[in-house]
N, C-alpha and C. Protein backbone atom coordinates (compact mmCIF):
# COMPACT_ATOMS: atom_id res chain seq x y z
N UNK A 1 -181.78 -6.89 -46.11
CA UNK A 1 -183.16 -6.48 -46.21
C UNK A 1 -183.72 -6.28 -44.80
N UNK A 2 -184.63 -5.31 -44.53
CA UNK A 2 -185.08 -5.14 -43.02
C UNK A 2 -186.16 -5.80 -42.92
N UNK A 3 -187.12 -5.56 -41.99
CA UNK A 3 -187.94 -6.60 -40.98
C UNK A 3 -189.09 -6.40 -41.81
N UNK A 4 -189.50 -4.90 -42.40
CA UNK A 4 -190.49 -4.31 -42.68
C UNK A 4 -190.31 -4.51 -44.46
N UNK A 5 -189.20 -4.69 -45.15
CA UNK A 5 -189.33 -5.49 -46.71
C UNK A 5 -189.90 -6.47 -46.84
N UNK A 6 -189.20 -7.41 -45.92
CA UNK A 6 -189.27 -8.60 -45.71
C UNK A 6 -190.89 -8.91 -45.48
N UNK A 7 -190.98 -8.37 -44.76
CA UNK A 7 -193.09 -8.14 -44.53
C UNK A 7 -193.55 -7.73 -45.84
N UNK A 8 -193.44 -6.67 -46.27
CA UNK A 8 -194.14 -6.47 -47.59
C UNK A 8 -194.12 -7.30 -48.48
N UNK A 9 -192.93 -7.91 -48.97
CA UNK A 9 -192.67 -9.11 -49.84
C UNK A 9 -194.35 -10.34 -49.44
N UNK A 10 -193.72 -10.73 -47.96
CA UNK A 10 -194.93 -11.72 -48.04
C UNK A 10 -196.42 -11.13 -47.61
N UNK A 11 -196.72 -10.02 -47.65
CA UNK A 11 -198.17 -8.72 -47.45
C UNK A 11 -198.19 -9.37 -49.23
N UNK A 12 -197.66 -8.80 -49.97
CA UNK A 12 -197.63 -8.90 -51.47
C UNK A 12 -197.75 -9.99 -52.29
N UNK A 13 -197.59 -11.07 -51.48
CA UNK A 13 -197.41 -12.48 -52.11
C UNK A 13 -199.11 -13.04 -51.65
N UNK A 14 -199.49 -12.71 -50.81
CA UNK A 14 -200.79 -13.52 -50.04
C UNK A 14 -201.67 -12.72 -51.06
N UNK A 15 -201.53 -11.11 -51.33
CA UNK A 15 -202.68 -10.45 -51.54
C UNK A 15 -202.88 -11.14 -53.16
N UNK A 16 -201.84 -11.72 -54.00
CA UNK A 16 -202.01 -12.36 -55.31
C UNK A 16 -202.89 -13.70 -55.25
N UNK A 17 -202.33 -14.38 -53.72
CA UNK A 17 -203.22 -15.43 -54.00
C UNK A 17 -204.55 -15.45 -53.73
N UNK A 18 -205.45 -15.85 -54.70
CA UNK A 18 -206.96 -15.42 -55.09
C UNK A 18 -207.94 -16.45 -53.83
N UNK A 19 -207.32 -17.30 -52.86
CA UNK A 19 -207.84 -18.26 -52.26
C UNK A 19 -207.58 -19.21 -51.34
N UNK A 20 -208.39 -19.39 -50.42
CA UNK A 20 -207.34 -20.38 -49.14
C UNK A 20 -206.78 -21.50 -50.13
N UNK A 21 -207.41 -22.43 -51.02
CA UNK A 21 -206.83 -22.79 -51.62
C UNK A 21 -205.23 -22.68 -51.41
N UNK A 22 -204.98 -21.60 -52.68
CA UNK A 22 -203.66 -21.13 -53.27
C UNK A 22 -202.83 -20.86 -52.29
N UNK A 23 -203.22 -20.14 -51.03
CA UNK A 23 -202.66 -20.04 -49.82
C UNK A 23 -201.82 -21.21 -48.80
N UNK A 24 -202.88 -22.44 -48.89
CA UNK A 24 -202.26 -23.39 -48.22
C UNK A 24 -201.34 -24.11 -49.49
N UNK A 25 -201.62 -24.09 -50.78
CA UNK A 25 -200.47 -24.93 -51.51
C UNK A 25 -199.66 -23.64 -51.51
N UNK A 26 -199.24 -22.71 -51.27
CA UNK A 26 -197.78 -21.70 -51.45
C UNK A 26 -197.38 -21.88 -49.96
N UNK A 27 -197.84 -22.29 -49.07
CA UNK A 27 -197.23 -22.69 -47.62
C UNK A 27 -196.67 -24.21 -47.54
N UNK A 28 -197.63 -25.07 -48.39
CA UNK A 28 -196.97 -25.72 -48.18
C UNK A 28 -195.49 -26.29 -49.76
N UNK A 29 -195.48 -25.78 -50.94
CA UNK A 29 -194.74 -25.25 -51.38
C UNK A 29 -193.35 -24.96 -50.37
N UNK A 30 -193.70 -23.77 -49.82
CA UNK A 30 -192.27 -23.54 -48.48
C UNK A 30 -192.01 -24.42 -47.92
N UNK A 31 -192.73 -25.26 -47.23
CA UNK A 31 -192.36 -26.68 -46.83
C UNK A 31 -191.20 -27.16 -47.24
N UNK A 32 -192.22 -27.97 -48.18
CA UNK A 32 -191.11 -28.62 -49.40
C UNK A 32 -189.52 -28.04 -49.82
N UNK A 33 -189.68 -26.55 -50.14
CA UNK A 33 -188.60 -25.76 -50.17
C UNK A 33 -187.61 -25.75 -49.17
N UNK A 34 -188.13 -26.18 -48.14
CA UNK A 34 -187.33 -25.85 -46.55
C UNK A 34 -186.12 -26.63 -46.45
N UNK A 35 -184.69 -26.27 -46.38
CA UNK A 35 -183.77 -27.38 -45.79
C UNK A 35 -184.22 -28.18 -44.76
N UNK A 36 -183.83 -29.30 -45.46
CA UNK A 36 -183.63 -30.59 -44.10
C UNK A 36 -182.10 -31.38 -44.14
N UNK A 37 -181.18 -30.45 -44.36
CA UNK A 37 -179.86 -30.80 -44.71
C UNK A 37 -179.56 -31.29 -42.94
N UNK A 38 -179.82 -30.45 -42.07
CA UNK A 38 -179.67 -30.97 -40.45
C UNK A 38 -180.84 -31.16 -39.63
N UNK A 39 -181.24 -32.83 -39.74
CA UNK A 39 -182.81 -32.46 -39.15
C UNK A 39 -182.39 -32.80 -37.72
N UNK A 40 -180.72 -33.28 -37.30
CA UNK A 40 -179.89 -33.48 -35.95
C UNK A 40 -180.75 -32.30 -35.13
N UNK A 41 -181.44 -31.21 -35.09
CA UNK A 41 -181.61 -30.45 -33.97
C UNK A 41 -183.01 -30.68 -33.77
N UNK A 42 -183.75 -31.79 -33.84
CA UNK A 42 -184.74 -32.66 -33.67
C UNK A 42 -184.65 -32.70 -32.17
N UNK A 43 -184.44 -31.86 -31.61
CA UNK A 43 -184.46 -32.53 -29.83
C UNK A 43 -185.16 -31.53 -28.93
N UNK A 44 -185.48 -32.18 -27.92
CA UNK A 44 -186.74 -31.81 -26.94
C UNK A 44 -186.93 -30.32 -26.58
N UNK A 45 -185.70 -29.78 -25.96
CA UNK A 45 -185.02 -27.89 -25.99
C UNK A 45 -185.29 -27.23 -27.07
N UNK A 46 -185.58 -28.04 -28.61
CA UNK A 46 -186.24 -27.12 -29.65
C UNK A 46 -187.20 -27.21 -30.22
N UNK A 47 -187.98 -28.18 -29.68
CA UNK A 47 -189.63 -28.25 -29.70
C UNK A 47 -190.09 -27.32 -29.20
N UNK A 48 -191.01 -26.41 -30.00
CA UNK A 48 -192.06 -25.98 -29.85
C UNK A 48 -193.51 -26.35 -29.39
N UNK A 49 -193.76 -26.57 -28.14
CA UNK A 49 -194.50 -27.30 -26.52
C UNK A 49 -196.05 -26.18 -27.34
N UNK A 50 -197.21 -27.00 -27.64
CA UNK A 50 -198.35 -26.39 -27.62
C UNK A 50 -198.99 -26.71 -29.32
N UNK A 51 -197.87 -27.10 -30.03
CA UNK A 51 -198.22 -26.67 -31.50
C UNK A 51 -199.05 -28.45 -31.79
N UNK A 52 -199.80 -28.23 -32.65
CA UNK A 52 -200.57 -29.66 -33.17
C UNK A 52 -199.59 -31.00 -33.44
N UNK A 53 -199.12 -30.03 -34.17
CA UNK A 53 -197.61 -31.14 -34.75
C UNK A 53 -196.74 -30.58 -34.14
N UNK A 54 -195.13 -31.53 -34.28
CA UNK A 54 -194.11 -31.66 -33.84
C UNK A 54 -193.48 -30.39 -34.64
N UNK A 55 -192.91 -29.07 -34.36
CA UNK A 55 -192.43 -28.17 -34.92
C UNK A 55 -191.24 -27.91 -34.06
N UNK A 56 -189.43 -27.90 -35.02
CA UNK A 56 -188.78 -27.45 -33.82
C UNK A 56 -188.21 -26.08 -34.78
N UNK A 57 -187.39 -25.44 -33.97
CA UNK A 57 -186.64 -24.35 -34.11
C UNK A 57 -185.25 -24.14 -33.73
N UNK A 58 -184.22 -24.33 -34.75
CA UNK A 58 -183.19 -23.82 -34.31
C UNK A 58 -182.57 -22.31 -34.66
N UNK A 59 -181.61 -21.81 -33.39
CA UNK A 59 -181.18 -20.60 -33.73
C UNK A 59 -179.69 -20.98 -33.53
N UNK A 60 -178.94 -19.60 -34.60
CA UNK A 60 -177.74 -19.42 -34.04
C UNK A 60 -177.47 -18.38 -34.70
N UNK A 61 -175.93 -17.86 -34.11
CA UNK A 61 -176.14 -16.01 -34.45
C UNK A 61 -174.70 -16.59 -35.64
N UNK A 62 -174.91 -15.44 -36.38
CA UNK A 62 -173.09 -14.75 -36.86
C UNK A 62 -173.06 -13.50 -37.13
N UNK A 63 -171.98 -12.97 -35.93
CA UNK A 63 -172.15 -11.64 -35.41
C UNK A 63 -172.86 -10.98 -34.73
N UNK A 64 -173.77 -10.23 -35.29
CA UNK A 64 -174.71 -9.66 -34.38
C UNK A 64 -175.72 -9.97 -35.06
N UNK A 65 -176.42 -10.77 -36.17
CA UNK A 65 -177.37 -11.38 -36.52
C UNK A 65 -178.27 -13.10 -36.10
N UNK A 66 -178.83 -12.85 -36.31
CA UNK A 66 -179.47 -13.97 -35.94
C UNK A 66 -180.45 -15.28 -36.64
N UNK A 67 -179.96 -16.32 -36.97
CA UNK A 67 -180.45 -17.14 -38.22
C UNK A 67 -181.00 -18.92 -37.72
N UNK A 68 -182.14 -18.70 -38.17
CA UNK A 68 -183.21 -19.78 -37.65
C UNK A 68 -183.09 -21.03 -39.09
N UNK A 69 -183.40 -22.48 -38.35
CA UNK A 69 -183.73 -22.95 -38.93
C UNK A 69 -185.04 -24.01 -38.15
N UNK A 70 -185.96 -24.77 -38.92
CA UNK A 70 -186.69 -25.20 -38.63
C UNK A 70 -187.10 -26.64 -39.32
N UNK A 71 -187.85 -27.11 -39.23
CA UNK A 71 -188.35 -28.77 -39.25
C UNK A 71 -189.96 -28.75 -38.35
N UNK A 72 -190.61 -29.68 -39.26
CA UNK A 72 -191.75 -30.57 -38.61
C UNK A 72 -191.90 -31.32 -38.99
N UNK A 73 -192.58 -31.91 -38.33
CA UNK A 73 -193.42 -33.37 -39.16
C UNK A 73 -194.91 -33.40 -39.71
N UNK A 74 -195.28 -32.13 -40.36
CA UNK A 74 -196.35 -32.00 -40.85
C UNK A 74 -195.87 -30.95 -42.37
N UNK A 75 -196.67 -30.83 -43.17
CA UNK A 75 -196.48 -30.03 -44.37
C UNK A 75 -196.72 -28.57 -44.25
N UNK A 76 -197.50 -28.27 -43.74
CA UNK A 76 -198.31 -27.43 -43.67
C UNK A 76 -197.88 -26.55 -42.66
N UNK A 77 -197.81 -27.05 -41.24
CA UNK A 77 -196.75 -26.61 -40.42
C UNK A 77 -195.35 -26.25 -40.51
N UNK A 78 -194.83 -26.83 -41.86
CA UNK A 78 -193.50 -26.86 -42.26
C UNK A 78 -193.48 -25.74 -43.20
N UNK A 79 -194.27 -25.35 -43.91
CA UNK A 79 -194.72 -24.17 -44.91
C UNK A 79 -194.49 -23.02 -43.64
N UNK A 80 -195.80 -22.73 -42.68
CA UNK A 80 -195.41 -21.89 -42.01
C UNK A 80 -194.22 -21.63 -41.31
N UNK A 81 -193.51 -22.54 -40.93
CA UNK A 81 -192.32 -22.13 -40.33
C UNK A 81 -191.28 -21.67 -41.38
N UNK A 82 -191.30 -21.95 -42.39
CA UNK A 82 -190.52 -21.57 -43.59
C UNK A 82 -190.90 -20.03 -44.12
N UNK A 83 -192.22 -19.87 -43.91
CA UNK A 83 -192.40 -18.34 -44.07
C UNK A 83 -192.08 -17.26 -43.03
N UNK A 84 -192.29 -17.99 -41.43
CA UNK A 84 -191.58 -16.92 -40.15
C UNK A 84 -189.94 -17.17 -40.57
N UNK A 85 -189.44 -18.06 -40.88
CA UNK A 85 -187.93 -18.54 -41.29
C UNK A 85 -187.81 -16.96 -42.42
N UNK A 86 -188.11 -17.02 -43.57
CA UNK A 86 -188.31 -16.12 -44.45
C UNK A 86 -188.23 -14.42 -43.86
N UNK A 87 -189.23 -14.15 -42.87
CA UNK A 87 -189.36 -12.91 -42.60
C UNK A 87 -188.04 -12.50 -41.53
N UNK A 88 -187.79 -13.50 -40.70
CA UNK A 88 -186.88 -13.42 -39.58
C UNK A 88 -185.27 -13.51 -39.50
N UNK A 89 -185.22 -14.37 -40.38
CA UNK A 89 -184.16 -15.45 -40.08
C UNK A 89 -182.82 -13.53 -40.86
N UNK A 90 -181.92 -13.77 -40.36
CA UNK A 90 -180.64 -12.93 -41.13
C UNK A 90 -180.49 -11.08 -40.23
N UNK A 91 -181.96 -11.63 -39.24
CA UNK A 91 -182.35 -9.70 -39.06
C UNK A 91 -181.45 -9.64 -37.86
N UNK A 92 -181.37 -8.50 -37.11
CA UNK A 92 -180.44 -8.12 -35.73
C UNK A 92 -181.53 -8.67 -34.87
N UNK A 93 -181.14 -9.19 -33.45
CA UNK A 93 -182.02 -9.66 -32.58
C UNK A 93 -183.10 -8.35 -32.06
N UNK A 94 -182.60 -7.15 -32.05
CA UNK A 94 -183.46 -6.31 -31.41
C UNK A 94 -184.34 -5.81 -32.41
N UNK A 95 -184.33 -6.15 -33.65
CA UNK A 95 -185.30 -5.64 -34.77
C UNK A 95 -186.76 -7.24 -34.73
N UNK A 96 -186.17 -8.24 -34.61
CA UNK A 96 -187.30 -8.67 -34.26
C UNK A 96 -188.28 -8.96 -32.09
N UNK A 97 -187.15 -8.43 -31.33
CA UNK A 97 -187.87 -8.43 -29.91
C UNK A 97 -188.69 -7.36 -30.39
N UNK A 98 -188.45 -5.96 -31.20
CA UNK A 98 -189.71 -4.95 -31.08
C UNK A 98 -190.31 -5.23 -32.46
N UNK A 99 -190.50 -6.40 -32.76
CA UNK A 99 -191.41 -6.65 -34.26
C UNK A 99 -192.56 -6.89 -33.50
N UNK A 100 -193.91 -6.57 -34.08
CA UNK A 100 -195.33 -6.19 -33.90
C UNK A 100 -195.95 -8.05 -34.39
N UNK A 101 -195.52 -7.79 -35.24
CA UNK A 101 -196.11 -8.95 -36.30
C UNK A 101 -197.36 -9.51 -37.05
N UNK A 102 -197.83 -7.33 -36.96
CA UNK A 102 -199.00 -6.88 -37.49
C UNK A 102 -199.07 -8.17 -39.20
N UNK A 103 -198.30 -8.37 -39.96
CA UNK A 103 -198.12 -8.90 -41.24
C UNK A 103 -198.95 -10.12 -41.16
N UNK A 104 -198.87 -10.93 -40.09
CA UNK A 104 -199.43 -12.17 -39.94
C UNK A 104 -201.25 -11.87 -39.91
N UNK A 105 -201.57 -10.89 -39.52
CA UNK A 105 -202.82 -10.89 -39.23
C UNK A 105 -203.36 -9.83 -40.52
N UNK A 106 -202.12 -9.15 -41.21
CA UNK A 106 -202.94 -8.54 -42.75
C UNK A 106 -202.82 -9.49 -43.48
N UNK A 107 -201.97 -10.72 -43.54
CA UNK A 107 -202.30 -11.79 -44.89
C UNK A 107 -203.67 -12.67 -44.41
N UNK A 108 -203.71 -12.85 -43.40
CA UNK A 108 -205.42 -13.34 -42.53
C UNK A 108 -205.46 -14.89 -42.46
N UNK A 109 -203.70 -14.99 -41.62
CA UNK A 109 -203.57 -16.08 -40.86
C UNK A 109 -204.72 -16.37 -40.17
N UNK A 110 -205.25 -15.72 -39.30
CA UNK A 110 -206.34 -15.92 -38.70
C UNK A 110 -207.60 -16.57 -38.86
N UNK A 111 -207.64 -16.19 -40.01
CA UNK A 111 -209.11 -16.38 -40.41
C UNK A 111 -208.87 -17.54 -41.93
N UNK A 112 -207.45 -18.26 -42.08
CA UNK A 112 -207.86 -19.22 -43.03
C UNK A 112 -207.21 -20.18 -42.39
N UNK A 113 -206.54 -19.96 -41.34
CA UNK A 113 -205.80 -21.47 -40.38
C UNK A 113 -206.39 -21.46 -39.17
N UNK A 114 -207.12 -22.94 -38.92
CA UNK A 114 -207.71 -23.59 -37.37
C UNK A 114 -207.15 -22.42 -36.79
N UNK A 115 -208.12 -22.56 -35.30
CA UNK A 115 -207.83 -21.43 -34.44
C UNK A 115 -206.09 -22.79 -33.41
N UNK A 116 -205.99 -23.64 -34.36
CA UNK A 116 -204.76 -24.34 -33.45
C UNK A 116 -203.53 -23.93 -34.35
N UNK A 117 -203.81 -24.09 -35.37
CA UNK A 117 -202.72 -23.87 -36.59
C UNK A 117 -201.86 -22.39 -36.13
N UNK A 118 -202.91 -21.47 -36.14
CA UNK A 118 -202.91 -19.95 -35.55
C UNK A 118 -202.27 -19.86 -34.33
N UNK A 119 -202.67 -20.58 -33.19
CA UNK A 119 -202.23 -20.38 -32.36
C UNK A 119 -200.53 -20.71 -32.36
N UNK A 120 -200.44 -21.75 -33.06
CA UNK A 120 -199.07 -22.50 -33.55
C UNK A 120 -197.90 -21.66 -33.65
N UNK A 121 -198.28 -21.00 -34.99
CA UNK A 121 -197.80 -19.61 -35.56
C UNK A 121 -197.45 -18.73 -34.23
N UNK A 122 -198.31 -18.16 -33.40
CA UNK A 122 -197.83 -17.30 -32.40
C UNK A 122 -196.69 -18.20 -31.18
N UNK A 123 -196.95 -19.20 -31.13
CA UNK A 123 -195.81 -19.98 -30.25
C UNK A 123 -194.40 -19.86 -31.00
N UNK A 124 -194.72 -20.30 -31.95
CA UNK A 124 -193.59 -20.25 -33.32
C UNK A 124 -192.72 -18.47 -33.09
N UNK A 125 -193.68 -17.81 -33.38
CA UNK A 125 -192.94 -15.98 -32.89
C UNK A 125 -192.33 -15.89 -31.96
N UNK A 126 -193.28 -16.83 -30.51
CA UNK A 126 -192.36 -16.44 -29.51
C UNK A 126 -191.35 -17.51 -29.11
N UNK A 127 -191.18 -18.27 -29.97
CA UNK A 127 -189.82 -18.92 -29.75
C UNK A 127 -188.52 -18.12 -30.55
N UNK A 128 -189.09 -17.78 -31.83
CA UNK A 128 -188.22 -16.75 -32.51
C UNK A 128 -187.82 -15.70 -31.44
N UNK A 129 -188.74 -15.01 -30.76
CA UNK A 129 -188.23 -13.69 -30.17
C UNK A 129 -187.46 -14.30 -28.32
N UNK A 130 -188.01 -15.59 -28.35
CA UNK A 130 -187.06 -15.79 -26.81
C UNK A 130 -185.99 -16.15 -27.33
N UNK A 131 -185.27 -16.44 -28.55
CA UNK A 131 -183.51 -16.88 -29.12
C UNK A 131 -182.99 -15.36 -29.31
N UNK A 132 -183.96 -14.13 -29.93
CA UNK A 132 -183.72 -13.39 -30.13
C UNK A 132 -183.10 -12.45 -28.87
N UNK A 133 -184.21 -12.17 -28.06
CA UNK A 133 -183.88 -12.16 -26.68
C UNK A 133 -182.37 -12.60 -26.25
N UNK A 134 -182.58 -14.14 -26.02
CA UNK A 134 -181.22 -14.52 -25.73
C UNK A 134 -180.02 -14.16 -26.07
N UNK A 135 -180.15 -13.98 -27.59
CA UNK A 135 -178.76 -13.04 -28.23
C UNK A 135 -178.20 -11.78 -28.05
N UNK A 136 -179.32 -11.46 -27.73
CA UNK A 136 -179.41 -9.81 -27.39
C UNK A 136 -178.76 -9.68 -26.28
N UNK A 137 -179.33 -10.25 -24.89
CA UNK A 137 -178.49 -10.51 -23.84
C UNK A 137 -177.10 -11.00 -24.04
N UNK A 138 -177.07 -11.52 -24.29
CA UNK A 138 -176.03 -12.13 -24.94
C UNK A 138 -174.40 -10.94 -25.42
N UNK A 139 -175.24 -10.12 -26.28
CA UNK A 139 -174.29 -9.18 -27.01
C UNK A 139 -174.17 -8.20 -26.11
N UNK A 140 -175.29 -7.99 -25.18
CA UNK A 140 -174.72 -6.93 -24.39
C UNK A 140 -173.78 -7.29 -23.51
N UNK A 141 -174.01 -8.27 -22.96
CA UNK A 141 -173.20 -8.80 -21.89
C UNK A 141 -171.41 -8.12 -22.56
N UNK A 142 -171.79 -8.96 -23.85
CA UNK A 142 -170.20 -8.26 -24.80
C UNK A 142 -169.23 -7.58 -25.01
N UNK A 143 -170.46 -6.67 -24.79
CA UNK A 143 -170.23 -5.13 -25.46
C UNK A 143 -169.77 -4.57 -23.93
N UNK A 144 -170.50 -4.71 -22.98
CA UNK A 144 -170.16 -4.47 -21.83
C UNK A 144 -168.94 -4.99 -21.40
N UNK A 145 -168.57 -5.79 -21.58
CA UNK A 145 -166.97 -6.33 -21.14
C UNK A 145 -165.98 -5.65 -22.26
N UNK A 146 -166.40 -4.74 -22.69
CA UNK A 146 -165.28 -4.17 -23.74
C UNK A 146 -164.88 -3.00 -23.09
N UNK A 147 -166.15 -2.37 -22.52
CA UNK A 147 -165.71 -0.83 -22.34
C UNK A 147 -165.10 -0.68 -20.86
């Protein structure tokens, strides 16, 4: 699935729910949903530095894809990372370095999560897109030692 399904899916899911309400129980719903089969990558290099709560992020590639997992110690925080997990996690690294991440601001993150929660979320992206980054470098370096 590409970057831009994957967006519509959750564009389509917010516009059903009738209410911040319904909004924060389907985030935190994802939470709950979220593996915690390895919460081992609990360590300082995958903390996310700025967020309210303790949020970390792990990456690792297979192949030329790139697949996140995440953990917090809050619910709610754990919902959102399960929904950037959702949109991100399986895509090529260079489909999310040039992702916009217009989606976050049409479901109106903004305007139903603290201006900290929000801010959270955008630290959260750019930890996604600096692993992404990294891979990317990474593959070229690769690709370059081939030819």
């Amino acid at each position: 699935m590409t970057l831009r399904q994957k967006e519509e899916i959750v564009k389509k899911k917010f516009k059903i729910l009738k209410n911040w309400e319904e909004k924060y129980e389907y985030l935190i719903d994802l939470g709950k949903k979220l593996s915690n089969k390895s919460t081992n990558f609990r360590s300082e290099d995958k903390l996310i530095h700025g967020c309210q709560s303790k949020v970390w992020l792990k990456a690792k590639s297979n192949g030329s894809r790139i697949f996140f997992e995440a953990d917090s110690d809050a619910l709610l925080p754990r919902g959102m990372a399960a929904l950037m997990i959702q949109v991100y996690s399986g895509l090529f690294p260079f489909e999310i370095i040039y992702s916009n991440a217009h989606f976050i601001y049409e479901i109106g993150f903004q305007t139903f999560l603290s201006p900290i929660r929000a801010n959270g979320m955008f630290l959260f992206l750019k930890k996604i897109k600096f692993y992404a980054i990294a891979l990317n470098s990474k593959i070229s370096v690769s690709l370059r030692g081939r030819i």
